[in-house]
C-alpha atoms as a PDB file:
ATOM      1  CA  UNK A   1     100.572-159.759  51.044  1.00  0.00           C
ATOM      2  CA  UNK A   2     103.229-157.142  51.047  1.00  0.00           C
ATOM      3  CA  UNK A   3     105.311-159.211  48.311  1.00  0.00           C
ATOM      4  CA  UNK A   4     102.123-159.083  46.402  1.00  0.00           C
ATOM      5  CA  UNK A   5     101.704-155.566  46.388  1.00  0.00           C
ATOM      6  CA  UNK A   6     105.732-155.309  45.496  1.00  0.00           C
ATOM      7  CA  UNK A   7     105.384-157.373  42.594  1.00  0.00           C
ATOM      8  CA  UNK A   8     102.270-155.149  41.341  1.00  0.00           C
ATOM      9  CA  UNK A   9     104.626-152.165  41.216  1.00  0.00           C
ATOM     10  CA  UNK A  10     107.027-154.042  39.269  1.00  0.00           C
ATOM     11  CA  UNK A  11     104.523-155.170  36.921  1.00  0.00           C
ATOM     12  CA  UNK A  12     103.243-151.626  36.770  1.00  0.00           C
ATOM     13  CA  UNK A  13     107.072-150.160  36.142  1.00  0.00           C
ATOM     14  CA  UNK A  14     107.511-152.665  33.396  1.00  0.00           C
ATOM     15  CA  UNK A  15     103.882-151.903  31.526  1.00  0.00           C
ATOM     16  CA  UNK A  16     104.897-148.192  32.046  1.00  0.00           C
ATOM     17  CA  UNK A  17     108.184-148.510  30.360  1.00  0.00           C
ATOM     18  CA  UNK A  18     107.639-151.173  28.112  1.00  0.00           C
ATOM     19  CA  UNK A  19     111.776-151.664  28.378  1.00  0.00           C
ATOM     20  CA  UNK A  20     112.807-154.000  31.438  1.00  0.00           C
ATOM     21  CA  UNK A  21     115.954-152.240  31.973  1.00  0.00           C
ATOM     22  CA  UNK A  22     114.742-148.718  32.238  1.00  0.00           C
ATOM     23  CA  UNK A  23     112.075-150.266  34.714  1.00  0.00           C
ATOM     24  CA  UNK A  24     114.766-152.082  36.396  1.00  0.00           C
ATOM     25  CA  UNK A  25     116.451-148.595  37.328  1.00  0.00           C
ATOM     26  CA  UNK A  26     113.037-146.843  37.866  1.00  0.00           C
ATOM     27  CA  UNK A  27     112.709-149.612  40.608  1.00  0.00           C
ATOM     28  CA  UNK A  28     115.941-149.618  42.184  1.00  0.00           C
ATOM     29  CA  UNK A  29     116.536-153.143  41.417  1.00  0.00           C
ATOM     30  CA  UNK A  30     118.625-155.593  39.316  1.00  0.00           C
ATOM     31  CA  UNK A  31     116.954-156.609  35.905  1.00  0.00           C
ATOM     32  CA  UNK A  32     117.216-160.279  36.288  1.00  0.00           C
ATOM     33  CA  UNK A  33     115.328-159.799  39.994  1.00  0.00           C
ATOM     34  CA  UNK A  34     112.754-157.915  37.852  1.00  0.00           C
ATOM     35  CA  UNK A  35     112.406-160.589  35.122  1.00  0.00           C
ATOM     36  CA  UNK A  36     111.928-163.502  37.685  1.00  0.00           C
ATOM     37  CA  UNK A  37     109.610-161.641  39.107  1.00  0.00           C
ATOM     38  CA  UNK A  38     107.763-160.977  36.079  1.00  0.00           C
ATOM     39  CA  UNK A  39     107.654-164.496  34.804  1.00  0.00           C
ATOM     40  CA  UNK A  40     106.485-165.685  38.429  1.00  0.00           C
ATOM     41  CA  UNK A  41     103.292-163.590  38.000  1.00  0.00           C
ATOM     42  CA  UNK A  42     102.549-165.221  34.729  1.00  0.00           C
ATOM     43  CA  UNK A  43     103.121-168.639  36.164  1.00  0.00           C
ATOM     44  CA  UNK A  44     100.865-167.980  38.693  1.00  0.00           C
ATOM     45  CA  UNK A  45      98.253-166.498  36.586  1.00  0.00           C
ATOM     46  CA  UNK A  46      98.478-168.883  33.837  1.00  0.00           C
ATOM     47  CA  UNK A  47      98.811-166.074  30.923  1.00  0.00           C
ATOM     48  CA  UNK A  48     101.417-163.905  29.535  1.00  0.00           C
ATOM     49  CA  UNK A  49     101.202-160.534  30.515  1.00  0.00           C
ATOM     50  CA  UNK A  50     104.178-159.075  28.052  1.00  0.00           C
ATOM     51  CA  UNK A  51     104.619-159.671  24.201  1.00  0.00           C
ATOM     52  CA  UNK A  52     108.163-159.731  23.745  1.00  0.00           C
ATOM     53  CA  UNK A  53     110.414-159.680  20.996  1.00  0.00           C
ATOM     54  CA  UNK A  54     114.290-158.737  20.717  1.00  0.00           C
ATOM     55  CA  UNK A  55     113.505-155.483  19.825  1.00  0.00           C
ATOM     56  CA  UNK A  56     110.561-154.621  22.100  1.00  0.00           C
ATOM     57  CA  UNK A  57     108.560-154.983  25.026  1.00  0.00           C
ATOM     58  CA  UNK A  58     104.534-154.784  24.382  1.00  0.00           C
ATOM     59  CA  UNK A  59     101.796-155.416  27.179  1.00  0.00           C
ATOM     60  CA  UNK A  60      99.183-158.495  26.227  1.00  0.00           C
ATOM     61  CA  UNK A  61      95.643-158.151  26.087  1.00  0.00           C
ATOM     62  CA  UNK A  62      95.751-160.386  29.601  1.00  0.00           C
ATOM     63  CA  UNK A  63      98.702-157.393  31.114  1.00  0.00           C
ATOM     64  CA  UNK A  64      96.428-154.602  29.782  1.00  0.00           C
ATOM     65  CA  UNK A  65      93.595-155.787  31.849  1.00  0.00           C
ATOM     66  CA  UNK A  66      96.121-156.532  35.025  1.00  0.00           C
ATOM     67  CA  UNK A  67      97.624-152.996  34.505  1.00  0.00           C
ATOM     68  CA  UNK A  68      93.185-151.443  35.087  1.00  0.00           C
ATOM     69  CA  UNK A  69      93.205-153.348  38.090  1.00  0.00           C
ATOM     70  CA  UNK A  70      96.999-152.782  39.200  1.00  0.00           C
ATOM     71  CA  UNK A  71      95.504-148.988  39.324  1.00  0.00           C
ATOM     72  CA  UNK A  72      93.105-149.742  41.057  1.00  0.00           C
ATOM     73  CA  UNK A  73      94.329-151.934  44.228  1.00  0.00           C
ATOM     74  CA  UNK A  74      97.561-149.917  44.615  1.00  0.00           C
ATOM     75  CA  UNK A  75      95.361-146.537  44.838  1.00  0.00           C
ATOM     76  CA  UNK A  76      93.231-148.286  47.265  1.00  0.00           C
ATOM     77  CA  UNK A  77      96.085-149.550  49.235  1.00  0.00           C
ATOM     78  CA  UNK A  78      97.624-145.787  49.336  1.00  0.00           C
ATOM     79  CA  UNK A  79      94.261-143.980  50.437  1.00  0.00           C
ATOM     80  CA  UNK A  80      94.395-147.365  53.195  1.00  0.00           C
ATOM     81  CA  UNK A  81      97.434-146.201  54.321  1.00  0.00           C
ATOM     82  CA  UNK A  82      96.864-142.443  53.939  1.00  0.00           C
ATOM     83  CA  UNK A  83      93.700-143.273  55.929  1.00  0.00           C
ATOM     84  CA  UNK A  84      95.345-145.457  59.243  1.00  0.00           C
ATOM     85  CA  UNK A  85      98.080-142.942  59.697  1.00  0.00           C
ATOM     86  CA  UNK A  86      95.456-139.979  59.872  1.00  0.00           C
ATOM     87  CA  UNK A  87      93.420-141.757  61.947  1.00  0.00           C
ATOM     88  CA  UNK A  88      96.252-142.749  64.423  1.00  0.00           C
ATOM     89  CA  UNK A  89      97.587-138.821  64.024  1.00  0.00           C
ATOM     90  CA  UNK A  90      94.008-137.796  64.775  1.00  0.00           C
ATOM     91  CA  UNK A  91      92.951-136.200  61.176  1.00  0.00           C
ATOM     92  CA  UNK A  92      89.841-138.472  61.377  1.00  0.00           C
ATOM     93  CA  UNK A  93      87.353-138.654  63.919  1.00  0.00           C
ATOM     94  CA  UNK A  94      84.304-136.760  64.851  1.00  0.00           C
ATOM     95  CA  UNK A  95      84.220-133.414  66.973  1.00  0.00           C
ATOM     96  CA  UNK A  96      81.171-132.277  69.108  1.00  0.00           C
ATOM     97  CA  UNK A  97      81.171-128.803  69.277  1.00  0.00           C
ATOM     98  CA  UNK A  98      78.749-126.430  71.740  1.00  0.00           C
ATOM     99  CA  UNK A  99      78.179-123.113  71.234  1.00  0.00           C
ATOM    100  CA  UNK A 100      75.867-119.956  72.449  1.00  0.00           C
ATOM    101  CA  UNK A 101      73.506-117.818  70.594  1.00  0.00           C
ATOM    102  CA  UNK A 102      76.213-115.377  71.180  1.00  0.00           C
ATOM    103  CA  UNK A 103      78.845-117.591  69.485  1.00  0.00           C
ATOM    104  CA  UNK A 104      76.914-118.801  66.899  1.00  0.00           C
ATOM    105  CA  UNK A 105      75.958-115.155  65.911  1.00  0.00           C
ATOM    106  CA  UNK A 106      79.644-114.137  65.708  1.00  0.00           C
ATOM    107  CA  UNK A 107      82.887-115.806  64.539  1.00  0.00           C
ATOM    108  CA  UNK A 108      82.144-119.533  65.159  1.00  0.00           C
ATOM    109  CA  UNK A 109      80.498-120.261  61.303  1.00  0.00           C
ATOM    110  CA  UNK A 110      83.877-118.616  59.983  1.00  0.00           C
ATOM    111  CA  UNK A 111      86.135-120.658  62.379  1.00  0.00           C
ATOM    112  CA  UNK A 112      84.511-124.079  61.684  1.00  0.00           C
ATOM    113  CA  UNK A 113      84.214-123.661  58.282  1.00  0.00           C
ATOM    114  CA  UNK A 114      87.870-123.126  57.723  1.00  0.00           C
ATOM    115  CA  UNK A 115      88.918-126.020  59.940  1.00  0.00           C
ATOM    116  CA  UNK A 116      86.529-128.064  58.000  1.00  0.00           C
ATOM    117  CA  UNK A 117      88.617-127.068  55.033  1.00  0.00           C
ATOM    118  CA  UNK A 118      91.526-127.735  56.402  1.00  0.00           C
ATOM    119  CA  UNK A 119      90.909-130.916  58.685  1.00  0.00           C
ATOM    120  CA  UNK A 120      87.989-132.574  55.612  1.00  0.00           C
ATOM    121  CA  UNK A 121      88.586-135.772  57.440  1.00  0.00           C
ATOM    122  CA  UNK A 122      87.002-133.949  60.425  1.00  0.00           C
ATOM    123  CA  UNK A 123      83.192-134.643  61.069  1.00  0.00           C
ATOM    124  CA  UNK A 124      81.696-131.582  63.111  1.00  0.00           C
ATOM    125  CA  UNK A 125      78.803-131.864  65.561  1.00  0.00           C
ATOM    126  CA  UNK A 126      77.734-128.876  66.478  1.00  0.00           C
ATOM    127  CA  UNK A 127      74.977-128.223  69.316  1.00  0.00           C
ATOM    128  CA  UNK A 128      73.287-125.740  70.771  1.00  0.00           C
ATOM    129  CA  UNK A 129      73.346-124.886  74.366  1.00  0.00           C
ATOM    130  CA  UNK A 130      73.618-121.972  77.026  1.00  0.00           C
ATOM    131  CA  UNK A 131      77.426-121.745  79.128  1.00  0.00           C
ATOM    132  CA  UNK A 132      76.600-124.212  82.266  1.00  0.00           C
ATOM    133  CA  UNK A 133      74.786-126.643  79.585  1.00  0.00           C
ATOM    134  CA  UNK A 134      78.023-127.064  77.880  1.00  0.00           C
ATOM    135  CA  UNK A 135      80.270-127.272  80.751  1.00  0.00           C
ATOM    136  CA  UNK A 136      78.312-130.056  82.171  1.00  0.00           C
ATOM    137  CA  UNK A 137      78.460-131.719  78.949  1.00  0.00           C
ATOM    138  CA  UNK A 138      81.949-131.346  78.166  1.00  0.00           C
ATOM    139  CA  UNK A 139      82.566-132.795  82.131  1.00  0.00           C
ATOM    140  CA  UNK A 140      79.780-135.844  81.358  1.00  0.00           C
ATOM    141  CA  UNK A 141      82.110-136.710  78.305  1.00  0.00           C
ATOM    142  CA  UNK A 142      79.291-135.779  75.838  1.00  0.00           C
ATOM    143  CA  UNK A 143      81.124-132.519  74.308  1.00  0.00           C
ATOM    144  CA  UNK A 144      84.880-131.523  73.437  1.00  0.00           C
ATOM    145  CA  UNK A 145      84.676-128.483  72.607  1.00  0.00           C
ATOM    146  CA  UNK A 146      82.395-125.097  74.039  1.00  0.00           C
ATOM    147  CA  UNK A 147      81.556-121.759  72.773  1.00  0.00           C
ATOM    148  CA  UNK A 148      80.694-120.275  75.383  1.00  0.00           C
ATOM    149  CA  UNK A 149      80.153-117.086  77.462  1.00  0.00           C
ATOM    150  CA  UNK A 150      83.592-116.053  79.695  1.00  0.00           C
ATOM    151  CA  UNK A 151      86.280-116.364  80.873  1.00  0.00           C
ATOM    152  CA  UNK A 152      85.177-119.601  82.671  1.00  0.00           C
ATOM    153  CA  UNK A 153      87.108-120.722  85.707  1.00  0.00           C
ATOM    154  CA  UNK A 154      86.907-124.332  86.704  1.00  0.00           C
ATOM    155  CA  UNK A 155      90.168-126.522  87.669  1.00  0.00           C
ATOM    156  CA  UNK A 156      91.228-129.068  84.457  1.00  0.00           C
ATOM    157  CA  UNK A 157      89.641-127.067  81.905  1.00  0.00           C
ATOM    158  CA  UNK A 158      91.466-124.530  79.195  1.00  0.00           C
ATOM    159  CA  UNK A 159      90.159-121.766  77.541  1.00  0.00           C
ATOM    160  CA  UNK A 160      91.169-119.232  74.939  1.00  0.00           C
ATOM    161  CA  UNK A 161      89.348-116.209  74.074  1.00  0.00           C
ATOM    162  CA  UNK A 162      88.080-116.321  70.576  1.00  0.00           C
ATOM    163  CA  UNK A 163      85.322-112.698  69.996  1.00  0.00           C
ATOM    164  CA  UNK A 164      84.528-109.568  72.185  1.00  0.00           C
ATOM    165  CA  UNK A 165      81.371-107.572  71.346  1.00  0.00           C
ATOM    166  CA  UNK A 166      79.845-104.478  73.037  1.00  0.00           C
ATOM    167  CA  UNK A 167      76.581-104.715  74.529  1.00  0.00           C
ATOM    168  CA  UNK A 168      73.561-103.348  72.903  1.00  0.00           C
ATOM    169  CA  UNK A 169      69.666-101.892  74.010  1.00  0.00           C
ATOM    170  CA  UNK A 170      67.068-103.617  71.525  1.00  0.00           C
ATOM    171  CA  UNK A 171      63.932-102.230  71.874  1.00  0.00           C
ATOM    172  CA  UNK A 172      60.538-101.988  70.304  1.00  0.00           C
ATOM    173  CA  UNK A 173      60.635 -99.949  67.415  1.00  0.00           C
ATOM    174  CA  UNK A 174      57.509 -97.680  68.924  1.00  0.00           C
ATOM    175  CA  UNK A 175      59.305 -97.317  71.979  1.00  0.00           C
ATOM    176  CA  UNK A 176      60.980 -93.917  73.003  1.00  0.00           C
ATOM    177  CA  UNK A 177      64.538 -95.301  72.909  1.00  0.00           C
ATOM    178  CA  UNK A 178      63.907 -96.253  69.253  1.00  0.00           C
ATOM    179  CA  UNK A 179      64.578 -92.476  68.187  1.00  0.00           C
ATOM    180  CA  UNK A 180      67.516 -91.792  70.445  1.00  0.00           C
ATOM    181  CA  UNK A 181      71.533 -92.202  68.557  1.00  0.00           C
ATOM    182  CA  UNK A 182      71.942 -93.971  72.198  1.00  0.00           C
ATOM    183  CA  UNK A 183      71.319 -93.881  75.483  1.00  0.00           C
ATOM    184  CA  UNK A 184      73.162 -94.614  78.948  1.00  0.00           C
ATOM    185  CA  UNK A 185      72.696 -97.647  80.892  1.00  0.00           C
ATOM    186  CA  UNK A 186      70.931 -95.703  83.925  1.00  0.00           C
ATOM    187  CA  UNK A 187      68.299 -95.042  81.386  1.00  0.00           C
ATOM    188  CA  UNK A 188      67.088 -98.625  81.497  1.00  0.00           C
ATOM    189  CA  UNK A 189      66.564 -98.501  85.417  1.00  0.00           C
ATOM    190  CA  UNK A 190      63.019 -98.267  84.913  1.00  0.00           C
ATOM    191  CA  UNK A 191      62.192-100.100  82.235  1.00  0.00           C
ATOM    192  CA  UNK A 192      60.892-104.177  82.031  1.00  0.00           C
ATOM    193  CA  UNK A 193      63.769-106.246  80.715  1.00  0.00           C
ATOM    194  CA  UNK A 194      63.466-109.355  78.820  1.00  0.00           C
ATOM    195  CA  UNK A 195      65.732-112.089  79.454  1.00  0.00           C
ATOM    196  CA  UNK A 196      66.741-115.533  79.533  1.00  0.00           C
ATOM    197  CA  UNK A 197      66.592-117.007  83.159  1.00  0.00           C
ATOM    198  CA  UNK A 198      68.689-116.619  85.857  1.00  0.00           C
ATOM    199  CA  UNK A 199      70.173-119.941  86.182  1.00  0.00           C
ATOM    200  CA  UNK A 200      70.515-121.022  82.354  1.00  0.00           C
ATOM    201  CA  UNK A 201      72.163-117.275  81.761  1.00  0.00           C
ATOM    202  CA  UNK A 202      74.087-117.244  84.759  1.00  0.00           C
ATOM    203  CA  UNK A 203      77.125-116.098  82.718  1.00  0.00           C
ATOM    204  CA  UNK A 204      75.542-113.665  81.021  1.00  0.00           C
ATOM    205  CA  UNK A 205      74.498-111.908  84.249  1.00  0.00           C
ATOM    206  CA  UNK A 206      78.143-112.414  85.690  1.00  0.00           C
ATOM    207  CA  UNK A 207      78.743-109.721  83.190  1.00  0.00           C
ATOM    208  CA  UNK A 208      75.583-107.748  82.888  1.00  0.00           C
ATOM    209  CA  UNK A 209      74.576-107.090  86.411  1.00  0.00           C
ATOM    210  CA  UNK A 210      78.200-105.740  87.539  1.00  0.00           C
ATOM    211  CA  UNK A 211      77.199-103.167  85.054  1.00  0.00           C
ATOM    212  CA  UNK A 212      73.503-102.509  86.165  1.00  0.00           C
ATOM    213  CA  UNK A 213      74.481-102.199  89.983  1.00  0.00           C
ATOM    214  CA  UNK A 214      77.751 -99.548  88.362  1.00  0.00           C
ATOM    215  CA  UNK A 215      75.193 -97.170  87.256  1.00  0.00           C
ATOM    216  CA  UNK A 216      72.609 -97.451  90.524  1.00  0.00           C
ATOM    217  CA  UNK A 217      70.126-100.189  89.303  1.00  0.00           C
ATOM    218  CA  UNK A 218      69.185-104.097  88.839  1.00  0.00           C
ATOM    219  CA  UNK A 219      67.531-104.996  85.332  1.00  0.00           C
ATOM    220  CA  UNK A 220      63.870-105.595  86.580  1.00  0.00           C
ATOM    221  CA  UNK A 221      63.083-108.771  84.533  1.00  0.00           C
ATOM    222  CA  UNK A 222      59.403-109.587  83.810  1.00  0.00           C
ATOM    223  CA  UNK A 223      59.851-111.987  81.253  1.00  0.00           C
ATOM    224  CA  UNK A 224      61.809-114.618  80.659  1.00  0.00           C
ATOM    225  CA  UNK A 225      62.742-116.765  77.455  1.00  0.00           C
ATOM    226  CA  UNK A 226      65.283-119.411  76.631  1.00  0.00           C
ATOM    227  CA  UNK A 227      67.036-118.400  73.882  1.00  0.00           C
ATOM    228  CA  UNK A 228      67.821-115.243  72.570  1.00  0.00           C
ATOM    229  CA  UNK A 229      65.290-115.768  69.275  1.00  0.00           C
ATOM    230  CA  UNK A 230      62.401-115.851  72.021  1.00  0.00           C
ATOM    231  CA  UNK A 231      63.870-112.965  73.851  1.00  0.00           C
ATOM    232  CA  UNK A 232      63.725-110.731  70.809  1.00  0.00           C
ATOM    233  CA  UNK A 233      60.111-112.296  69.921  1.00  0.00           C
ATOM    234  CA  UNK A 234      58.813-110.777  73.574  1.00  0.00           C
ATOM    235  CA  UNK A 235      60.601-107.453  72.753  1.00  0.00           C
ATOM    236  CA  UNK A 236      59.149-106.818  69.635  1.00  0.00           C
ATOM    237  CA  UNK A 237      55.742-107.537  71.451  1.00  0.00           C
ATOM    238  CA  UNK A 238      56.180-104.897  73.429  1.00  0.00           C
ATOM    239  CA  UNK A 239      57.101-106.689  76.842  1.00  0.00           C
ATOM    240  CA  UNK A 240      59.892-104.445  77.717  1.00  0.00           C
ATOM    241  CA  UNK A 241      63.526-103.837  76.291  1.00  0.00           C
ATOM    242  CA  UNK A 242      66.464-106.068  76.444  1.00  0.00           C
ATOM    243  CA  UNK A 243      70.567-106.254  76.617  1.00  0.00           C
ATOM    244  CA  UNK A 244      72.343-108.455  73.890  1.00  0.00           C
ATOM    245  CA  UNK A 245      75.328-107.833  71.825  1.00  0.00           C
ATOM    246  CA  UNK A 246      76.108-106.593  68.844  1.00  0.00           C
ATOM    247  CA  UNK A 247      76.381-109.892  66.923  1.00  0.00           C
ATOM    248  CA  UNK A 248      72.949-111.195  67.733  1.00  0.00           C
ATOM    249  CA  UNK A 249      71.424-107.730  67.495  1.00  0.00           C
ATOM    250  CA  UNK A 250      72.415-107.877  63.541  1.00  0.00           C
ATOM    251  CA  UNK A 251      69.917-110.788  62.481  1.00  0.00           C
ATOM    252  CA  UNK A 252      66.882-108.365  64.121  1.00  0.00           C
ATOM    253  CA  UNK A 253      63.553-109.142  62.616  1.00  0.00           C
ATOM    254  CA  UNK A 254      60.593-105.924  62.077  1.00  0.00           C
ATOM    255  CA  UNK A 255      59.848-104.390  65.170  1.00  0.00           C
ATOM    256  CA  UNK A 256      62.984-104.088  66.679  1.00  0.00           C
ATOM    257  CA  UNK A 257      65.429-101.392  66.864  1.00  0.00           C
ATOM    258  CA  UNK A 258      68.967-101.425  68.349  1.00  0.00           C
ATOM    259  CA  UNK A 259      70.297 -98.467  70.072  1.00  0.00           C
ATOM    260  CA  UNK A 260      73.848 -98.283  71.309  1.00  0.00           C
ATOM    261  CA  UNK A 261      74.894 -98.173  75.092  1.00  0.00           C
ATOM    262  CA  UNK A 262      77.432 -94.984  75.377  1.00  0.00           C
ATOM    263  CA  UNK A 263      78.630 -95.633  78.798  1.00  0.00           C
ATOM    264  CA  UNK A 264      79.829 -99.777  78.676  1.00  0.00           C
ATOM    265  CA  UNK A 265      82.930-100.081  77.381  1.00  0.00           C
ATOM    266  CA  UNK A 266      83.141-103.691  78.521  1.00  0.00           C
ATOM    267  CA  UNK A 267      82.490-106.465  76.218  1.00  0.00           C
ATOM    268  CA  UNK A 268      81.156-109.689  76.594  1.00  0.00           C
ATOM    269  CA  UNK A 269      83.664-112.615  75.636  1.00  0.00           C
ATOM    270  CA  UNK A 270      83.204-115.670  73.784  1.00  0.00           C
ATOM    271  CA  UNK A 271      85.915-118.264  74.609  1.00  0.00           C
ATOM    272  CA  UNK A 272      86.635-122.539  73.421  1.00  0.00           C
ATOM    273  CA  UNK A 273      86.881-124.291  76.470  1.00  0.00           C
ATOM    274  CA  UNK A 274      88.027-127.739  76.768  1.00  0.00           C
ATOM    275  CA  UNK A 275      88.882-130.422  79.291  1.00  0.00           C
ATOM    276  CA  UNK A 276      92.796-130.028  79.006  1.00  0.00           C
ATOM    277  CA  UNK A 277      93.812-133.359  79.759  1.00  0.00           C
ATOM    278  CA  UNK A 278      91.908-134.197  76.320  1.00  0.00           C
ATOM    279  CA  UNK A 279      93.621-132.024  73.934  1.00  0.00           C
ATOM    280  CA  UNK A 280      94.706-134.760  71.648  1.00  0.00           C
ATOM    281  CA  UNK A 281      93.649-136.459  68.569  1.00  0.00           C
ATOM    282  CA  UNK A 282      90.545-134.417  66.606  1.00  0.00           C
ATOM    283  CA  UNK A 283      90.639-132.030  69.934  1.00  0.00           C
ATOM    284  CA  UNK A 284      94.913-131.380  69.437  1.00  0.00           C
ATOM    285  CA  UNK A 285      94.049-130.415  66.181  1.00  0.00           C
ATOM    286  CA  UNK A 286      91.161-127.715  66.630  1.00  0.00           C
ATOM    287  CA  UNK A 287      93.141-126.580  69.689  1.00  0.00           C
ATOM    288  CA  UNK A 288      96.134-125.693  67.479  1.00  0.00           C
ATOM    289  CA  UNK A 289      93.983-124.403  64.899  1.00  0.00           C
ATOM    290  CA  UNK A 290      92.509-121.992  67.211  1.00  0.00           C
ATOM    291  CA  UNK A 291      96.071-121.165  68.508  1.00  0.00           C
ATOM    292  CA  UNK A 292      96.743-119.535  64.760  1.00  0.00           C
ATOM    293  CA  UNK A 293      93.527-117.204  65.159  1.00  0.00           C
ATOM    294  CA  UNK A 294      93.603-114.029  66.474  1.00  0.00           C
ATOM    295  CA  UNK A 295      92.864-113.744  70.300  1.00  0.00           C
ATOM    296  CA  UNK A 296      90.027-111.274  71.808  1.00  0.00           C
END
């Protein structure tokens, strides 16, 4: 096959050139090598692919056609080959990617757009789903990377730090808090909070109720949804206030109003996480892409 494909570039040298010596050179190869060749092509295809005279070289109606399809199987043959050594470098594949509302509300659409861009061989898989969600996944074999809410410490896995956002009040917009600049957290002692539940948003309240126990309370949750949609939906019924970030607090729908918490300066973190013994192939690659963005 490969002498096949050799002769097909000769051909293709000579129809270019139209001069067997100047293709000769352009080939790296002796003219008489060249000519054999030539002629053996013809013999095997039964028609003469070159006009030629003493004075020139001109391509036959049966060479025009074999220089279309010349085109055609070498360009095949290079994406082929383009194709195998990507795959075997690990520039095509498929990546499952989890993320948090959190995430998904703040830097991840950026970041996985431009690795799209820049790894197009690449097919993304994104999926929803809260911190533990995605670690079990990601164990189970079912994920590669997470988005999700840190720093997380388990043994095997790595982790970089991708966002940092404050933490927010929403409110009701008919509620008292809705016409303060901001508040302090101690405020909320008394209030119902909204909030996604205990076990699902475990790392959420790893950060959260540090906080709440810092300024002499525990958020007294009365109502519970599973995503962060549903726990603005509840707030702007009027079924208490809620803690969020600044991200998710900027796609609020009517009813809502987001007043800033003076007294946190911590921020919540968003970090990849991955199994580290897997950092190859697709995974090597987003892990090095992430190494050239900016760190929280």
């Amino acid at each position: 096959m490969r002498s096949h494909f050799r002769r097909l570039r000769y051909f293709v040298a000579v129809a270019e050139e139209l001069h067997f010596r100047r293709a000769a050179e352009r080939l790296g190869i002796a003219q008489p090598a060249l000519s054999r060749a030539i002629r053996s092509m013809e013999e095997e295809m039964g028609a003469a692919l070159f006009a030629r005279t003493n004075r020139a070289v001109k391509l036959a109606p049966a060479g025009q056609i074999l220089l279309e399809r010349a085109y055609e199987i070498l360009s095949l043959v290079e994406r082929a080959g383009r194709d195998v050594r990507n795959a075997h470098d690990g520039r095509v594949g498929m990546l499952r990617i989890g993320y948090t509302d959190f995430a998904i509300a703040g830097p991840l659409p950026e970041l996985l757009k431009e690795f799209q861009a820049s790894q197009p061989q690449i097919t993304l898989r994104p999926q929803h789903g809260v911190t533990l969600t995605q670690l079990r996944r990601i164990a189970e074999g079912k994920l590669d990377i997470g988005f999700v809410t840190g720093p997380v410490r388990v043994p095997g896995y790595a982790q970089r730090p991708v966002h940092a956002e404050k933490l927010i009040c929403v409110c009701p917009d008919s509620h008292p808090f809705a016409r303060r600049d901001s508040i302090r957290l101690a405020d909320l002692a008394e209030e119902n909070f909204v909030h996604g539940g205990a076990q699902d948003w475990q790392y959420f309240y790893d950060y959260l109720n540090p906080l709440c126990r810092r300024a002499g309370f525990m958020p007294r949750i009365t109502q519970e949804a599973f995503n962060t949609a549903g726990i603005l939906g509840l707030v702007a019924c009027g079924m208490g206030v809620t803690v969020l970030t600044e991200g998710v607090a900027r796609t609020l729908g009517p009813g809502l109003k987001v007043v800033p918490i003076q007294d946190v300066p911590e921020k919540l973190i968003t970090c990849a996480i991955w199994q580290q013994d897997q950092a190859r192939g697709p995974i090597g690659h987003f892990v090095k892409f992430l190494e050239d963005v900016p760190s929280a």
